[in-house]
Protein backbone atom coordinates (compact mmCIF):
# COMPACT_ATOMS: atom_id res chain seq x y z
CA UNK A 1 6.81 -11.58 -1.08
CA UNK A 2 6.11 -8.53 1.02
CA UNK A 3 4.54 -6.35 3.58
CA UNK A 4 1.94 -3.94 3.07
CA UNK A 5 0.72 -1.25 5.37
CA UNK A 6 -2.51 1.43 5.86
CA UNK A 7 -3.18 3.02 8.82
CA UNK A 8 -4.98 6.66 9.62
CA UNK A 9 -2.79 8.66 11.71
CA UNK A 10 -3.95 10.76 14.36
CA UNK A 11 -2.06 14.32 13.79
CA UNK A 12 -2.58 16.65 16.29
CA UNK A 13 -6.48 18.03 15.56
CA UNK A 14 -6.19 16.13 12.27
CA UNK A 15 -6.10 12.68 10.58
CA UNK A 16 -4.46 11.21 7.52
CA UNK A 17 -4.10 7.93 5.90
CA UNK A 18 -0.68 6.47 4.71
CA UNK A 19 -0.32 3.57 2.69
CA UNK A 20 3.27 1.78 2.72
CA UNK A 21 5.10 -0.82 1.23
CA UNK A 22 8.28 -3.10 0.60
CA UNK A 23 9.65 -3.22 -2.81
CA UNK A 24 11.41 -6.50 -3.10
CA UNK A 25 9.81 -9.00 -5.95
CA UNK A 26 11.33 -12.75 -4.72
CA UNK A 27 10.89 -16.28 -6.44
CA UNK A 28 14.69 -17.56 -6.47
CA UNK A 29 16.15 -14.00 -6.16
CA UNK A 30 15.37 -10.66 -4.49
CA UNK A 31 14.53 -7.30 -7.06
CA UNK A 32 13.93 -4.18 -4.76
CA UNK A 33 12.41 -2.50 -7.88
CA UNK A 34 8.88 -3.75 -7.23
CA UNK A 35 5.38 -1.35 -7.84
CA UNK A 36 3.16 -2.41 -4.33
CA UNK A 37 1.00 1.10 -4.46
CA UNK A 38 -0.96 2.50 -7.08
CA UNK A 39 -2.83 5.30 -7.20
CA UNK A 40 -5.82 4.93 -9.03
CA UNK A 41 -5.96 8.65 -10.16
CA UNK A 42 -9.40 9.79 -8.56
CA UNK A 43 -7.29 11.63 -5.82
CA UNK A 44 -9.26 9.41 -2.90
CA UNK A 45 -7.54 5.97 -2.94
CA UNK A 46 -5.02 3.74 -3.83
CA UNK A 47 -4.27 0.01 -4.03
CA UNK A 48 -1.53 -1.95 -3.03
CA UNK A 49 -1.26 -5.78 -2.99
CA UNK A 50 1.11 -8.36 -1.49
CA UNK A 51 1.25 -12.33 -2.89
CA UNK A 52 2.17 -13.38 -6.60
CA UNK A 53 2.61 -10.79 -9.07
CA UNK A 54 0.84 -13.17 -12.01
CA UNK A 55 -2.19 -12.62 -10.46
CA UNK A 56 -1.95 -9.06 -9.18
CA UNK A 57 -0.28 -7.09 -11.81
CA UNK A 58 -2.87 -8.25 -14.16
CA UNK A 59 -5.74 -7.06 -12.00
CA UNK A 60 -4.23 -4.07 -10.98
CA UNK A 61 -3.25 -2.40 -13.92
CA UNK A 62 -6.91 -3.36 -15.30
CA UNK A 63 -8.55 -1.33 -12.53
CA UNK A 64 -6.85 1.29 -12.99
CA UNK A 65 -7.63 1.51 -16.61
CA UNK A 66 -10.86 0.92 -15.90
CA UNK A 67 -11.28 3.69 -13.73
CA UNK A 68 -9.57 6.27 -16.19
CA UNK A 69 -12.05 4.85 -18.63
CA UNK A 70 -15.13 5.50 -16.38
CA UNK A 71 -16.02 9.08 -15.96
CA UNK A 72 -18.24 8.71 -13.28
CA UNK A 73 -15.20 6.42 -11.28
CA UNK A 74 -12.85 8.54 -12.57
CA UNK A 75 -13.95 11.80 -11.52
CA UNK A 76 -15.59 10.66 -7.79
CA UNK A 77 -18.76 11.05 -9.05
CA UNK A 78 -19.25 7.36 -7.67
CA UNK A 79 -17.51 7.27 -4.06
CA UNK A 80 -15.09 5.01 -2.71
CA UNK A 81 -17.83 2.81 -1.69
CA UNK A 82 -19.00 2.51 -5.26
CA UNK A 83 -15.14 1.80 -6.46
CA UNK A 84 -15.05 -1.07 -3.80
CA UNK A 85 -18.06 -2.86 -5.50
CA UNK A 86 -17.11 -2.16 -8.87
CA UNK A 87 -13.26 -3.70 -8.48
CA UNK A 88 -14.97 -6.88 -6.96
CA UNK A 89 -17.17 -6.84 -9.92
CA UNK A 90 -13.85 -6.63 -12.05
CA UNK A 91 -11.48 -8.88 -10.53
CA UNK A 92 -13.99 -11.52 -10.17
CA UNK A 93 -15.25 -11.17 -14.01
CA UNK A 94 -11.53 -11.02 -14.93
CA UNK A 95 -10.80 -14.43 -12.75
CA UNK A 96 -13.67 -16.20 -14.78
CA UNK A 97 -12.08 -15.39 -18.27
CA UNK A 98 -8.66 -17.97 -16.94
CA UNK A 99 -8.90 -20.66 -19.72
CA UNK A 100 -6.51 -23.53 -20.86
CA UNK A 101 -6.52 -25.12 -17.67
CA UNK A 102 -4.34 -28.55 -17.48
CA UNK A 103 -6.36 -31.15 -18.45
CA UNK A 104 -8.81 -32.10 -15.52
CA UNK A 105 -8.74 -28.94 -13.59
CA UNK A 106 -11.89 -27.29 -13.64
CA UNK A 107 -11.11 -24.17 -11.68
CA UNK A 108 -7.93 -22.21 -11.71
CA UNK A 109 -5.59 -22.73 -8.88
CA UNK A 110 -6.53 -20.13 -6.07
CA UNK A 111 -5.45 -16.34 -6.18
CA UNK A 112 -2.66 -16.73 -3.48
CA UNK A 113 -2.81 -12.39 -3.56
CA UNK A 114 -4.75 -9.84 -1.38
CA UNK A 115 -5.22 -6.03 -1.80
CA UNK A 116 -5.69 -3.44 0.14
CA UNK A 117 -7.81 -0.66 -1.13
CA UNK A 118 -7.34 2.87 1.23
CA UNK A 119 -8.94 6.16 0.97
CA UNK A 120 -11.44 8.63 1.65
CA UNK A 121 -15.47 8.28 1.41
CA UNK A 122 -16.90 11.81 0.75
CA UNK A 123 -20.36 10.06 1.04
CA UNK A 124 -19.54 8.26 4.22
CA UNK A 125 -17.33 11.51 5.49
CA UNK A 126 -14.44 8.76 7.08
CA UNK A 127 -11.41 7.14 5.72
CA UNK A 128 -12.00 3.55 4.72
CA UNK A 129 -9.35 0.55 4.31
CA UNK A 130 -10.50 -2.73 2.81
CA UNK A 131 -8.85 -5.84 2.32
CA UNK A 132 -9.47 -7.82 -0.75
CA UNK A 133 -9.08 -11.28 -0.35
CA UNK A 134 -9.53 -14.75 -2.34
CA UNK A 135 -11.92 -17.09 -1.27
CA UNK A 136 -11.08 -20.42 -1.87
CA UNK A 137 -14.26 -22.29 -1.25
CA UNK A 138 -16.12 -19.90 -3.41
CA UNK A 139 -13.49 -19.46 -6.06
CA UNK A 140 -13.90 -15.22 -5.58
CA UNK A 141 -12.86 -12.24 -4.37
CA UNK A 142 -14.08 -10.68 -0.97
CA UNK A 143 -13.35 -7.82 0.95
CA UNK A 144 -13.33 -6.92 4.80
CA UNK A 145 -13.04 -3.67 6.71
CA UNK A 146 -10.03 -3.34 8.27
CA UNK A 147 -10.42 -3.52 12.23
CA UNK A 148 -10.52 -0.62 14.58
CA UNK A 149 -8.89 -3.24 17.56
CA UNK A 150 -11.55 -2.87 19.71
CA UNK A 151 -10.26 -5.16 22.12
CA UNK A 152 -6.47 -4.08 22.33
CA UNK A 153 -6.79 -0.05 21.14
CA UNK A 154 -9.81 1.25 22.20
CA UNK A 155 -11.76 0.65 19.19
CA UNK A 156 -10.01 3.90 17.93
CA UNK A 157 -6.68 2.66 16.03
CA UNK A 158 -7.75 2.15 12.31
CA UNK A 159 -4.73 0.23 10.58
CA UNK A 160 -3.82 -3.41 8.61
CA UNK A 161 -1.38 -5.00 7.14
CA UNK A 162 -1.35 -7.69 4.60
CA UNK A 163 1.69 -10.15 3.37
CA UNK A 164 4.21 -11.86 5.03
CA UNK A 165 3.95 -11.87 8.92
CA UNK A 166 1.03 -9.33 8.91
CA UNK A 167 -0.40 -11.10 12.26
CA UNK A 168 3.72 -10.57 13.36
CA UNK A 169 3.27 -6.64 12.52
CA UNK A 170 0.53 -5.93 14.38
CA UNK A 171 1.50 -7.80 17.47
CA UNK A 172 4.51 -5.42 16.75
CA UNK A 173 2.65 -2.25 16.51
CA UNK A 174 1.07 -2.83 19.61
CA UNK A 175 4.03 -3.55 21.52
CA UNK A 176 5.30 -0.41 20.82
CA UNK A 177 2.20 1.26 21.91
CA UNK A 178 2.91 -0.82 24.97
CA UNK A 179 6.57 0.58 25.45
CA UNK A 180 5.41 4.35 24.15
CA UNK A 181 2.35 4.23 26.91
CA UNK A 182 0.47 5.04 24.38
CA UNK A 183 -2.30 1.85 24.25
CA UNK A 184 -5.16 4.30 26.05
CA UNK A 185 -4.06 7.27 23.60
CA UNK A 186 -6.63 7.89 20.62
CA UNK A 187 -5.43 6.73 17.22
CA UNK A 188 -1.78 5.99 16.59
CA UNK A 189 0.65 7.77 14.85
CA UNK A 190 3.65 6.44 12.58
CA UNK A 191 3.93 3.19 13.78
CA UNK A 192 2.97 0.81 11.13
CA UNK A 193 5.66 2.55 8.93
CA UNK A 194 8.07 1.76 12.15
CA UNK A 195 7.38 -1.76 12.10
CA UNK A 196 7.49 -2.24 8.01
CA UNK A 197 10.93 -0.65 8.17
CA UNK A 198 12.16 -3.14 11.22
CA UNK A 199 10.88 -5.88 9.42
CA UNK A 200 12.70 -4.52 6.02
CA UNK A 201 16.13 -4.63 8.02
CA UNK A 202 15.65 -7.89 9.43
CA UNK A 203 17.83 -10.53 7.98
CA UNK A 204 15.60 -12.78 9.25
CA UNK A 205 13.16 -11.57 6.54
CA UNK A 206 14.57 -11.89 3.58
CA UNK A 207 11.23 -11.89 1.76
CA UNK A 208 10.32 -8.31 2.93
CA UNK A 209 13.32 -5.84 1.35
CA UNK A 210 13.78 -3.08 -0.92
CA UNK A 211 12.93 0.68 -0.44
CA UNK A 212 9.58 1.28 1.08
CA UNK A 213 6.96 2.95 -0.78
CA UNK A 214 4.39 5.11 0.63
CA UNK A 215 1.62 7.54 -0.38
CA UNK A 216 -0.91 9.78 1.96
CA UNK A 217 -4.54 10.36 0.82
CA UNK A 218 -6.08 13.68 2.92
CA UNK A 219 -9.97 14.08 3.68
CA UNK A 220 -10.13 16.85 0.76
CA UNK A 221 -9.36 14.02 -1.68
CA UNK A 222 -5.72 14.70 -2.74
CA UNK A 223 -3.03 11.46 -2.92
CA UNK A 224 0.10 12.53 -2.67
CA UNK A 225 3.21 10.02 -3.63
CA UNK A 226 6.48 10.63 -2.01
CA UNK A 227 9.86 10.18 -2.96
CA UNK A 228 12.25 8.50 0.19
CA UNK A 229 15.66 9.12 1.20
CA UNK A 230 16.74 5.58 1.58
CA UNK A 231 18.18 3.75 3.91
CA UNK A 232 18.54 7.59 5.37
CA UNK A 233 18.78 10.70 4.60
CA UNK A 234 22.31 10.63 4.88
CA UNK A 235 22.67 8.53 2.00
CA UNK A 236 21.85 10.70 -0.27
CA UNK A 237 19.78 8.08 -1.98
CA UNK A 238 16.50 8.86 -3.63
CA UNK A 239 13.99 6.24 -4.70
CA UNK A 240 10.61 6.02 -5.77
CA UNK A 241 8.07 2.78 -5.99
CA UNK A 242 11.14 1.55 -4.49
CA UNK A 243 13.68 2.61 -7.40
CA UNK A 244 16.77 4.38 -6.88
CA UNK A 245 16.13 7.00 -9.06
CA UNK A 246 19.59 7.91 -11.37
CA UNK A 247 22.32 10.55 -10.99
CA UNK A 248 20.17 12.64 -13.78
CA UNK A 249 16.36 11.55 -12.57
CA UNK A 250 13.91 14.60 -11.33
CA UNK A 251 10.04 14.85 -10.05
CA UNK A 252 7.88 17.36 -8.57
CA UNK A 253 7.51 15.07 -5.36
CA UNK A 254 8.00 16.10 -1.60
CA UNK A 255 10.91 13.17 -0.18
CA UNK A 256 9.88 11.34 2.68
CA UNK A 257 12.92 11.00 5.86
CA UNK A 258 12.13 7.49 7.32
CA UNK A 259 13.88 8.12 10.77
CA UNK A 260 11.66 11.15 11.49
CA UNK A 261 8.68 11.06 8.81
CA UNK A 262 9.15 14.53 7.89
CA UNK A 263 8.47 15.84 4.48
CA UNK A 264 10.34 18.47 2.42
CA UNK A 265 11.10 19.57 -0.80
CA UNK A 266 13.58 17.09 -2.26
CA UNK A 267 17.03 17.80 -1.68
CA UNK A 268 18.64 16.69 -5.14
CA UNK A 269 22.26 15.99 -5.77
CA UNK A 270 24.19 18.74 -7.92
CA UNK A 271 25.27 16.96 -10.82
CA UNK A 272 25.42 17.54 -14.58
CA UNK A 273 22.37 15.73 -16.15
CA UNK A 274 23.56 13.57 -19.15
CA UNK A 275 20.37 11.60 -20.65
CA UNK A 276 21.83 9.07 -22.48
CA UNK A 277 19.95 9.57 -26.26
């Protein structure tokens, strides 16, 4: 299963919004070499899902073609507010096209997936995070904002998570807050990526694993994907969409340190690259 995170972090003067995920794809056995977070290419958002991967691969991969295809999606002529209307339009035409049901069944079992969809409105001037969610009763797709926690943060700390233990995350978000005296502060900084990597090294989550994955979106509508020295930086590892990347692999990325969220220009190993042809 996994654990998906978005949250806008408060930066000094400035704010920015990260998207993070596991990597591990389970059902009998654990692959860390899962996809969570796409980038849809129009520089302002991303999506990332957690549940089964027959249902959200699919629908996906189709909105992202479908926004490549669209000129006014693809280059933000339509805002992010537009998108969000236009993948419920999608998914939910897609989920009516299911045929060859066993015999009897008149709708197809329910979605058991959600989304988030993360990134910047230039019409509304804010960053927006929606879930996408399956409603059973109506057999369709939904959406909600994601909450500013009124009641515990002030109605100024903008995150959500989705997957396994989400309601466990943000208890544990806040109780770092808590420990950090930090509850009455504005905004909140990296802890939702904290509490995805605790919840990575627990044993007593084996459904959460893998290399995390995480992209930032900025309010002058640039993503950005990183690369991440995993488990440290140390290691020497480098992975990306949760991938060790091999002895010979290269990008153009910046690599992400998970113990102190700093970025910099990745720090590749010196080794002969032999592509096998």
């Amino acid at each position: 299963m996994t654990l998906v995170a978005a949250w806008v972090r408060h930066n000094n003067n400035t704010k920015e919004l990260y998207v993070s995920s596991d990597s591990r794809l389970s059902g009998g056995r654990a692959w860390d070499i899962g996809p969570k977070v796409l980038d849809l290419g129009r520089g302002d958002s991303v999506i990332a899902f957690a549940g089964d991967t027959n249902n959200a691969y699919p629908l996906m991969l189709q909105l992202q073609s479908a926004v490549q295809m669209h000129p006014k999606m693809r280059s933000r002529a339509f805002d992010l507010t537009i998108l969000r209307g236009y993948l419920l339009s999608l998914f939910n035409e897609m989920w009516k096209q299911i045929t060859d049901l066993p015999r009897g069944q008149k709708l197809p079992d329910p979605a058991e997936v959600k989304f988030i969809l993360a990134g910047y409105s230039w019409k509304t001037q804010s960053f927006k995070i929606w879930t996408v969610y399956f409603d059973n009763r109506e057999n369709a797709f939904k959406f909600r904002s994601a909450s500013t926690h009124r009641k515990k943060g002030g109605g100024n700390k903008y995150f959500a998570f989705i997957g396994d233990d989400a309601n466990l995350a943000n208890e544990r978000v806040y109780a770092l807050l808590r420990e950090r005296n930090r509850i009455e502060d504005i905004g909140i900084h990296m802890e939702p990526f904290e509490v995805l990597k605790e919840f990575i090294f627990d044993r007593q989550k084996p459904y959460i694993g893998g290399a995390p994955q995480i992209f930032k979106v900025y309010n002058h509508l640039n993503t950005k994907a990183f690369n991440v020295y995993w488990p440290n930086k140390e290691s020497k590892e480098i992975t990306f969409g949760g991938r060790v990347l091999m002895h010979f692999e290269r990008n153009e990325l910046l690599a992400f340190d998970p113990d102190t969220f700093e970025t910099e220009k990745t720090n590749w190993p010196t080794t002969t690259i032999n592509i096998i042809e």
